[in-house]
Protein backbone atom coordinates (compact mmCIF):
# COMPACT_ATOMS: atom_id res chain seq x y z
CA UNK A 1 8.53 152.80 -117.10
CA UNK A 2 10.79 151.28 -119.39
CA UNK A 3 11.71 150.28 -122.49
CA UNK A 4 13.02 146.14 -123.27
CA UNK A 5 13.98 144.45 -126.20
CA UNK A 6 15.44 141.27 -126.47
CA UNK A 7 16.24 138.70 -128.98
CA UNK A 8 17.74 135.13 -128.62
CA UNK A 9 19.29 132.96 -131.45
CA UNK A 10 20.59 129.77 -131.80
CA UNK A 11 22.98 130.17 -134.39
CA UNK A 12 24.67 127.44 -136.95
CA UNK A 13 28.25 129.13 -136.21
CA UNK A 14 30.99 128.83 -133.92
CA UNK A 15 31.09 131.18 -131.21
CA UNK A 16 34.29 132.41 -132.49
CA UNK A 17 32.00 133.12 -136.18
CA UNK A 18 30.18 135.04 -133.99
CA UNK A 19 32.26 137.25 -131.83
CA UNK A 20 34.02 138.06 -135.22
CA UNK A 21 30.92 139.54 -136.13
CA UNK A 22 29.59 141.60 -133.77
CA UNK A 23 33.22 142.81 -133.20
CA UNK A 24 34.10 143.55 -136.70
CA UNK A 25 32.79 147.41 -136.44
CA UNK A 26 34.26 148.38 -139.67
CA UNK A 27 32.36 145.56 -141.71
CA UNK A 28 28.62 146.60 -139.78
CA UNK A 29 27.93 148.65 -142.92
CA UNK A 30 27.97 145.43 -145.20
CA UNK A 31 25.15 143.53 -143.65
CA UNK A 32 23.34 146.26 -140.37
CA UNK A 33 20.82 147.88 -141.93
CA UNK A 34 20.69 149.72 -138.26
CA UNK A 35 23.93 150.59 -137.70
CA UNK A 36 25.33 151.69 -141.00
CA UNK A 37 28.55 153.09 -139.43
CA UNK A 38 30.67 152.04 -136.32
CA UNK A 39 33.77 153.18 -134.77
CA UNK A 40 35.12 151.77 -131.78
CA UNK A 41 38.56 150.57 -130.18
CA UNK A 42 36.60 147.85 -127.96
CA UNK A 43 37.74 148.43 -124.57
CA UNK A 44 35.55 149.10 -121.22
CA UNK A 45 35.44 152.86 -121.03
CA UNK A 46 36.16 153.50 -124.62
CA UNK A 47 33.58 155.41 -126.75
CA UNK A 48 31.77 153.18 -129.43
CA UNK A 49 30.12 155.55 -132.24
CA UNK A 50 27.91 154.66 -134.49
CA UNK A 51 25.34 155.67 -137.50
CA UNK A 52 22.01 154.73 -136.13
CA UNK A 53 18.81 154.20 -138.66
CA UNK A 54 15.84 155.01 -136.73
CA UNK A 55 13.09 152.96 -139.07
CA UNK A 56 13.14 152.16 -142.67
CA UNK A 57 14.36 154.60 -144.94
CA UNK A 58 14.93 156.66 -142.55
CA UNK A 59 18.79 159.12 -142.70
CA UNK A 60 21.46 158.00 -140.54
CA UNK A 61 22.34 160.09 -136.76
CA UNK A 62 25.43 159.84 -134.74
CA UNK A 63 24.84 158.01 -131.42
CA UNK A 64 28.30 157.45 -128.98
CA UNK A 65 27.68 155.37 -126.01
CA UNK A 66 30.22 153.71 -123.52
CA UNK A 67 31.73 150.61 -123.52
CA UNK A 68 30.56 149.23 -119.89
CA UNK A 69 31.56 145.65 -120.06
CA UNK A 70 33.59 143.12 -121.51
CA UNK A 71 34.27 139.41 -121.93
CA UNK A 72 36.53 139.29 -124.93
CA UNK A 73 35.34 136.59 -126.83
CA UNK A 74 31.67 136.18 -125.33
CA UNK A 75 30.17 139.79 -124.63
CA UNK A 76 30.31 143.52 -124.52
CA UNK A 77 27.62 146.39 -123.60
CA UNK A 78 27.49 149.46 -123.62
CA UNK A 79 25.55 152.37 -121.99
CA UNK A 80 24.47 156.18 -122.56
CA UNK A 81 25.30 158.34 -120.91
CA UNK A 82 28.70 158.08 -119.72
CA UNK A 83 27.20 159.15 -116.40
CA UNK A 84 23.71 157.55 -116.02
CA UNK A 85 20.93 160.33 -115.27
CA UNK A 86 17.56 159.42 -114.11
CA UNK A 87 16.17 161.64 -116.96
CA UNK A 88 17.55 158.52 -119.82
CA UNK A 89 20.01 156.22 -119.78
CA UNK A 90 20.23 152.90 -121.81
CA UNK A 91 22.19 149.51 -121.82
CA UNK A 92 22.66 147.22 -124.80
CA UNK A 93 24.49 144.23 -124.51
CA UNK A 94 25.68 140.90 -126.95
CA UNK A 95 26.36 138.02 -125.11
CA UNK A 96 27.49 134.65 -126.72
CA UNK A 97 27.64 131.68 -125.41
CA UNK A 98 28.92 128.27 -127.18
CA UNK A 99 26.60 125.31 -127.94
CA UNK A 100 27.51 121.65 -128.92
CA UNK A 101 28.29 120.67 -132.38
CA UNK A 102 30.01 124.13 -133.37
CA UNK A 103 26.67 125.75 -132.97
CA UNK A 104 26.52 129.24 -130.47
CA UNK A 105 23.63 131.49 -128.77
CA UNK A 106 23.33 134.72 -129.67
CA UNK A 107 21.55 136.76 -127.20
CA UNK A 108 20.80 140.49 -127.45
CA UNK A 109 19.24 143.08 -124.83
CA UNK A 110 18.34 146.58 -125.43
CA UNK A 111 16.99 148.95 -121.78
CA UNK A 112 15.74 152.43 -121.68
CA UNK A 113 15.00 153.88 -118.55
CA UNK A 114 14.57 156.90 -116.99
CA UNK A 115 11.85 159.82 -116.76
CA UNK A 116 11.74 160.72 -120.02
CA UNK A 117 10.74 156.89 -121.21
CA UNK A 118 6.77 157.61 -121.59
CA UNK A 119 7.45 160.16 -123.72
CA UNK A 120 10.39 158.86 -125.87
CA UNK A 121 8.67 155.14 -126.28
CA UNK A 122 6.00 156.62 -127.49
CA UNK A 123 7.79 158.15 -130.66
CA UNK A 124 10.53 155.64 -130.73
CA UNK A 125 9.21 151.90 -129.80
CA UNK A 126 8.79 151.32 -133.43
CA UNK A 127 11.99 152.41 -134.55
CA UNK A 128 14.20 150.59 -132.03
CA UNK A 129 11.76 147.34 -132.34
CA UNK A 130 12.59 147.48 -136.03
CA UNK A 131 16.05 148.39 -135.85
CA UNK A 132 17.30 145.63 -132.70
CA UNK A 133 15.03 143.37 -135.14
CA UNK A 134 16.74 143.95 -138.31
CA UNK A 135 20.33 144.22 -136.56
CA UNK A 136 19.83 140.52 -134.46
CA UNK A 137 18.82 138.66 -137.62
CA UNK A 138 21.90 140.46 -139.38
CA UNK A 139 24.52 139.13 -137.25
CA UNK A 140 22.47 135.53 -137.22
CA UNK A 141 22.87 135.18 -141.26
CA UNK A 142 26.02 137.21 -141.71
CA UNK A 143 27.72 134.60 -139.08
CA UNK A 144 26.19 131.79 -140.55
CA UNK A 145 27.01 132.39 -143.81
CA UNK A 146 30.37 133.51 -142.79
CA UNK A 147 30.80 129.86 -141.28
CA UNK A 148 29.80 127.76 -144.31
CA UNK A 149 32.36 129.92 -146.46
CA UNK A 150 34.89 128.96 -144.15
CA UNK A 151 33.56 125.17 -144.33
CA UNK A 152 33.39 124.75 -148.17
């Protein structure tokens, strides 16, 4: 068993818009209602850790996961743990890709897997759904509205 979410956007933004977005850690707080705090140096095998809100209202909990991959300028994942176990791991990934007319795609993937899944997406389905929710339509307006600032 396993655990997907996925979202795809197109978004009224440059791709560059975009990647400034998603790659901005320090600014996540301003407009993430998911991740409220991130800390990385984006590099693959750096750390990336973050202040993850699990559901609405809900307090903040450290989460560090592993940079994995990177296209600078297009997409990064990450995973947990550093070492994959076949008790959990997971893999998140933004990719970006550029559109005609200035427009982009954003496209976002979230995987849990491992033999603790039943158990875990049971008790936290809701919370991820909400939060990969909350944080896709984040970057979508915060880029957007980050591009017609730049236009005016």
């Amino acid at each position: 068993m396993s655990v997907l979410i996925e979202h795809r956007f197109e978004v009224n933004a440059p791709i560059s818009t975009l990647w400034q977005v998603i790659s901005d850690f320090d600014s996540y707080a301003q407009w993430n209602p998911f991740i409220v705090g991130c800390e990385c140096d984006l590099a693959v095998g750096n750390s990336i850790t973050m202040q993850v809100v699990l559901g609405e209202g809900k307090a903040p909990r450290a989460q560090t996961e592993y940079i994995s991959e990177l296209e600078q300028g297009s997409h990064f994942a990450y995973t947990s743990p550093k070492n994959p176990t076949v008790l959990l791991r997971s893999y998140r990934c933004h990719t970006l890709t550029e559109l005609e007319g200035g427009r982009s795609e954003y496209y976002s993937r979230f995987e849990l897997h491992g033999w603790l899944v039943p158990i875990l997406g049971l008790i936290m389905n809701k919370p991820l759904q909400w939060g990969f929710d909350a944080m896709s339509r984040g970057i979508v307006q915060r880029a957007e509205a980050l591009s017609e600032n730049q236009e005016a």
